[in-house]
N, C-alpha and C. Protein backbone atom coordinates (compact mmCIF):
# COMPACT_ATOMS: atom_id res chain seq x y z
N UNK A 1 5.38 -19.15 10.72
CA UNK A 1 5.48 -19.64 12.08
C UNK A 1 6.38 -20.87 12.14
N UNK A 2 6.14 -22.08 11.42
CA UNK A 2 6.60 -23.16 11.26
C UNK A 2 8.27 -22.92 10.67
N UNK A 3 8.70 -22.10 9.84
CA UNK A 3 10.01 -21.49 9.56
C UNK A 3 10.52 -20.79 10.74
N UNK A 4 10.04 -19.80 11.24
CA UNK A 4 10.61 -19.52 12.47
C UNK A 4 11.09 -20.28 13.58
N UNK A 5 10.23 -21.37 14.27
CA UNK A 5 10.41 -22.49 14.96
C UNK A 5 12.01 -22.99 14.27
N UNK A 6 11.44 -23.29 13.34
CA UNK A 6 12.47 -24.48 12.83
C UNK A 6 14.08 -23.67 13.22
N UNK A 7 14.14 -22.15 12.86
CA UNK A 7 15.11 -21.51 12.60
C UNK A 7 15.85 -21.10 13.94
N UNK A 8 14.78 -21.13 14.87
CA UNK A 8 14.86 -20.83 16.34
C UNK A 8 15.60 -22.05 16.78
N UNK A 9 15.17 -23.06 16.76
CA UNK A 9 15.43 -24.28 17.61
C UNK A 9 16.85 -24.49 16.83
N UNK A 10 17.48 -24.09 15.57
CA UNK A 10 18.68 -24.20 14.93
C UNK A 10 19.46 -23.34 15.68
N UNK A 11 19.23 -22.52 15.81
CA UNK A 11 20.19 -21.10 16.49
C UNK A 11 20.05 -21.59 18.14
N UNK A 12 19.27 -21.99 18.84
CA UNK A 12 19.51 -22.44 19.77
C UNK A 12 20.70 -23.64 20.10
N UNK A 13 20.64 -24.78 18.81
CA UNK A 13 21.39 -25.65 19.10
C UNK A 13 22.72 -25.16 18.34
N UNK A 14 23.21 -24.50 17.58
CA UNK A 14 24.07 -23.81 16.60
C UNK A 14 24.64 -22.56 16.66
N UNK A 15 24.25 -21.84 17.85
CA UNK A 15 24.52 -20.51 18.24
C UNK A 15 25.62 -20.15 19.14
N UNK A 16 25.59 -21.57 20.00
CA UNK A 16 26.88 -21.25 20.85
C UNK A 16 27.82 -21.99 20.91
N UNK A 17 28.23 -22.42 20.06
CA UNK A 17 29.22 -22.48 19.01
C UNK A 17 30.61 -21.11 19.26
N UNK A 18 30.16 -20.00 19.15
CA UNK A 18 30.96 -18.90 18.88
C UNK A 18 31.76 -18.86 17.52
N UNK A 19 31.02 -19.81 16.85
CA UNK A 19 32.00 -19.98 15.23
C UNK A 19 31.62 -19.80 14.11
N UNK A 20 30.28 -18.82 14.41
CA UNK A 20 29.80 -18.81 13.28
C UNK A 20 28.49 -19.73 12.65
N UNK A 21 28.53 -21.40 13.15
CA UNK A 21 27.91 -22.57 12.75
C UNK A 21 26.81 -21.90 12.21
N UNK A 22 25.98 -21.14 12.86
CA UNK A 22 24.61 -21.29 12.75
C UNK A 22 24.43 -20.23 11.46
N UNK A 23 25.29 -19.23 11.20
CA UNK A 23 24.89 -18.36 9.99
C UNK A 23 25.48 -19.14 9.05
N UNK A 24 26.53 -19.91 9.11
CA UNK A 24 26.91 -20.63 7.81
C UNK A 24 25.77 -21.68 7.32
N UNK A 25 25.02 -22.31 8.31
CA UNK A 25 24.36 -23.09 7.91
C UNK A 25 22.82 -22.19 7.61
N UNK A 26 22.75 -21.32 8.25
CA UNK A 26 21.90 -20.79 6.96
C UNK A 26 21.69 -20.66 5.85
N UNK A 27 22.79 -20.01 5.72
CA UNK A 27 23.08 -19.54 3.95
C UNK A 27 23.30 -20.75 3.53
N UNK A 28 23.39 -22.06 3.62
CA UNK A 28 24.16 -22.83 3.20
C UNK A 28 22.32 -23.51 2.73
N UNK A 29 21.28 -23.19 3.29
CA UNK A 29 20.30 -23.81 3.14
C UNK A 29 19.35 -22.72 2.38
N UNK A 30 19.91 -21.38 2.38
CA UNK A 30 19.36 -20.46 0.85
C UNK A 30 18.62 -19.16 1.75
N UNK A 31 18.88 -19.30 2.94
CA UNK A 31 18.22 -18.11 3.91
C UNK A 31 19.75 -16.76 3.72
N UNK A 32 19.14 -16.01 3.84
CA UNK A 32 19.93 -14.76 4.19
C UNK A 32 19.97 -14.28 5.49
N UNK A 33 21.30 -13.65 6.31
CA UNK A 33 21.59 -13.54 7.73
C UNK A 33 20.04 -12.73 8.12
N UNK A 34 19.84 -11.78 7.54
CA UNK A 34 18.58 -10.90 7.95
C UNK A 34 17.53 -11.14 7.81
N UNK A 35 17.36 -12.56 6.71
CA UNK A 35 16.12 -13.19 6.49
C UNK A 35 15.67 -13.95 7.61
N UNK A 36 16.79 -14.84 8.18
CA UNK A 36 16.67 -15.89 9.09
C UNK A 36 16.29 -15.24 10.40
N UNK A 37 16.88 -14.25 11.07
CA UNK A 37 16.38 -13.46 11.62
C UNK A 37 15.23 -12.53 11.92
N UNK A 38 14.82 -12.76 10.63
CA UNK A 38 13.32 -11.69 10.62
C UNK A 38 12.64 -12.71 11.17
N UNK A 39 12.12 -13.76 10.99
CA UNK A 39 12.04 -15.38 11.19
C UNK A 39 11.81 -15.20 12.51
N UNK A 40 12.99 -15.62 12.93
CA UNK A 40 13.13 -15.98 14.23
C UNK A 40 12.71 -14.98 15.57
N UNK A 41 12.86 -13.52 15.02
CA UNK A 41 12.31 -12.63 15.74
C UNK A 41 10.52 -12.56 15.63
N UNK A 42 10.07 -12.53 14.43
CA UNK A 42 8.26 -12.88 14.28
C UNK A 42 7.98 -14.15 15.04
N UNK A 43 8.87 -15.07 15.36
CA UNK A 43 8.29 -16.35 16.18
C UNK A 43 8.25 -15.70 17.58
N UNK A 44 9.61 -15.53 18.10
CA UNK A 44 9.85 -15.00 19.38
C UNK A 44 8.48 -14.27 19.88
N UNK A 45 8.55 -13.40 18.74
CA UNK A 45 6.61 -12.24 19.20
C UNK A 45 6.01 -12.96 19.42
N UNK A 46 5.37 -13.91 18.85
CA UNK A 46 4.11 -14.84 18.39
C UNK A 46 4.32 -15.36 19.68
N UNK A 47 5.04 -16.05 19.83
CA UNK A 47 5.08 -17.34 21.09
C UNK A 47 4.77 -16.12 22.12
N UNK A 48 5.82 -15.28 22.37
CA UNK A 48 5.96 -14.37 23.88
C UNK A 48 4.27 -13.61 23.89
N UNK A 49 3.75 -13.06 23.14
CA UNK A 49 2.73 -11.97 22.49
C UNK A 49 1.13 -12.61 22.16
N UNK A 50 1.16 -13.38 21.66
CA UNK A 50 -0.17 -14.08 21.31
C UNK A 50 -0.55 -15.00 21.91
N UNK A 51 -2.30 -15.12 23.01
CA UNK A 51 -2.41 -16.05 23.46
C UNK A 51 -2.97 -17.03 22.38
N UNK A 52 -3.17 -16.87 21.02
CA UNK A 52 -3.80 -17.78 19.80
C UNK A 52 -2.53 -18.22 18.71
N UNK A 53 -2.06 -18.65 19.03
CA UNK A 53 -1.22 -18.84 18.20
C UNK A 53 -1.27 -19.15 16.31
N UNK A 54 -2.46 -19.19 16.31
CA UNK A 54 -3.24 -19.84 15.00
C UNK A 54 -3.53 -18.57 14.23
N UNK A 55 -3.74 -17.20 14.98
CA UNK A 55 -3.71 -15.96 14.86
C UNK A 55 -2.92 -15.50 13.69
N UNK A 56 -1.65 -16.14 14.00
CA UNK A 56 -0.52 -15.85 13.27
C UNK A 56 -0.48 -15.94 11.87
N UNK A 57 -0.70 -17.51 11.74
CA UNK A 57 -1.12 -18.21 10.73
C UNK A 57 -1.64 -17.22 9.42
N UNK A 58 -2.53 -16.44 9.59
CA UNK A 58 -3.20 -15.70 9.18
C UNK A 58 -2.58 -14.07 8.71
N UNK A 59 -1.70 -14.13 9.12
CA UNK A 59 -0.98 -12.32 9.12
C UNK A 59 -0.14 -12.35 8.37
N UNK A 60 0.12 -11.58 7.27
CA UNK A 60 1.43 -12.02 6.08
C UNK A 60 2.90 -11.70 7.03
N UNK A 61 3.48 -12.34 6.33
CA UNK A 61 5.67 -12.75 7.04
C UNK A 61 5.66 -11.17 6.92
N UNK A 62 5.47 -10.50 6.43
CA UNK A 62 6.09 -9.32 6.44
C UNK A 62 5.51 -8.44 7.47
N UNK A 63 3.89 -8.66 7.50
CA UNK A 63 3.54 -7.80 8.98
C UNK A 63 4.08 -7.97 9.73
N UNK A 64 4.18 -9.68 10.14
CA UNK A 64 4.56 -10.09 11.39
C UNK A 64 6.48 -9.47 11.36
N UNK A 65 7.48 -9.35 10.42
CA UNK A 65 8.32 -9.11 10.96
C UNK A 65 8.39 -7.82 11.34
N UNK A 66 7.56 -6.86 10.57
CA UNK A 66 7.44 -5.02 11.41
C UNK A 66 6.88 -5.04 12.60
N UNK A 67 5.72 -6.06 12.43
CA UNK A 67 5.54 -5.96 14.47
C UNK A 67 6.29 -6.60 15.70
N UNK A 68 7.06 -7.01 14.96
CA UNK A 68 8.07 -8.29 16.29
C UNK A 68 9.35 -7.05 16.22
N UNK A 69 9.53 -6.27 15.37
CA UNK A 69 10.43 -5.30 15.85
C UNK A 69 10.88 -4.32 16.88
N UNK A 70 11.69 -4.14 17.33
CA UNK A 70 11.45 -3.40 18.70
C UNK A 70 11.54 -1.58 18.38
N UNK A 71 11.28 -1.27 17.27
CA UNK A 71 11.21 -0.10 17.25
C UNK A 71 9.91 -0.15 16.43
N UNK A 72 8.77 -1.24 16.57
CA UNK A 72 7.22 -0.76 15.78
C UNK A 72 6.23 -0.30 16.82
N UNK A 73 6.11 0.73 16.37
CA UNK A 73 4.93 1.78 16.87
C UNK A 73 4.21 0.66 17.80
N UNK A 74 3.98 1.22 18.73
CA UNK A 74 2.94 0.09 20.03
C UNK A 74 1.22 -0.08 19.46
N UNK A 75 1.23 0.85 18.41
CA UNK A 75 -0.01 0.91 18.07
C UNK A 75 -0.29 -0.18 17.11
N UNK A 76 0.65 -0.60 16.26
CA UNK A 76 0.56 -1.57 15.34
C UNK A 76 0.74 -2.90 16.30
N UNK A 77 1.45 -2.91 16.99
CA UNK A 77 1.82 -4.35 18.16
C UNK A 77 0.62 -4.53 18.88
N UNK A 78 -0.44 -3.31 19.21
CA UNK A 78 -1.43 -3.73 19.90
C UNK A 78 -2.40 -4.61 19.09
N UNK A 79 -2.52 -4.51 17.54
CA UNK A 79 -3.32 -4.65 16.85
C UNK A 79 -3.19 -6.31 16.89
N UNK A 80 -2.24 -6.84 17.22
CA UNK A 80 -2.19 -8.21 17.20
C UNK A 80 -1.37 -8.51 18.87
């Protein structure tokens, strides 16, 4: 959760740019383009999706990035 935030609020301030800024400074800090992204999309869920946010806390990085996907089964998205 706390990685996502962080990665979100970077791409917000670093994104419109149009130059790239924000993926260079990823990698530049040891994230991978699809890593940082998995990230930032499991926050997006969490915040938009969960009224508990503490919920999260609790669900391994990898559930949370198959359910913040927009092609995961509604059945698994309901589950959280």
């Amino acid at each position: 959760m706390a990685i996502g935030k962080e990665l979100k609020e970077a791409q917000d301030r670093l994104a419109n740019n149009k130059t790239g800024t924000f993926q260079a400074w990823v990698t530049s800090i040891g994230f991978s383009k699809p890593n940082a992204y998995n990230y930032i999309q499991a926050y997006d869920y969490i915040v938009q999706n969960m009224d508990d946010i503490s919920v999260a806390e609790n669900i391994q990085p990898s559930l949370l990035f198959a359910i913040s996907k927009s092609s995961a089964p509604a059945e698994l998205q309901k589950l959280y």
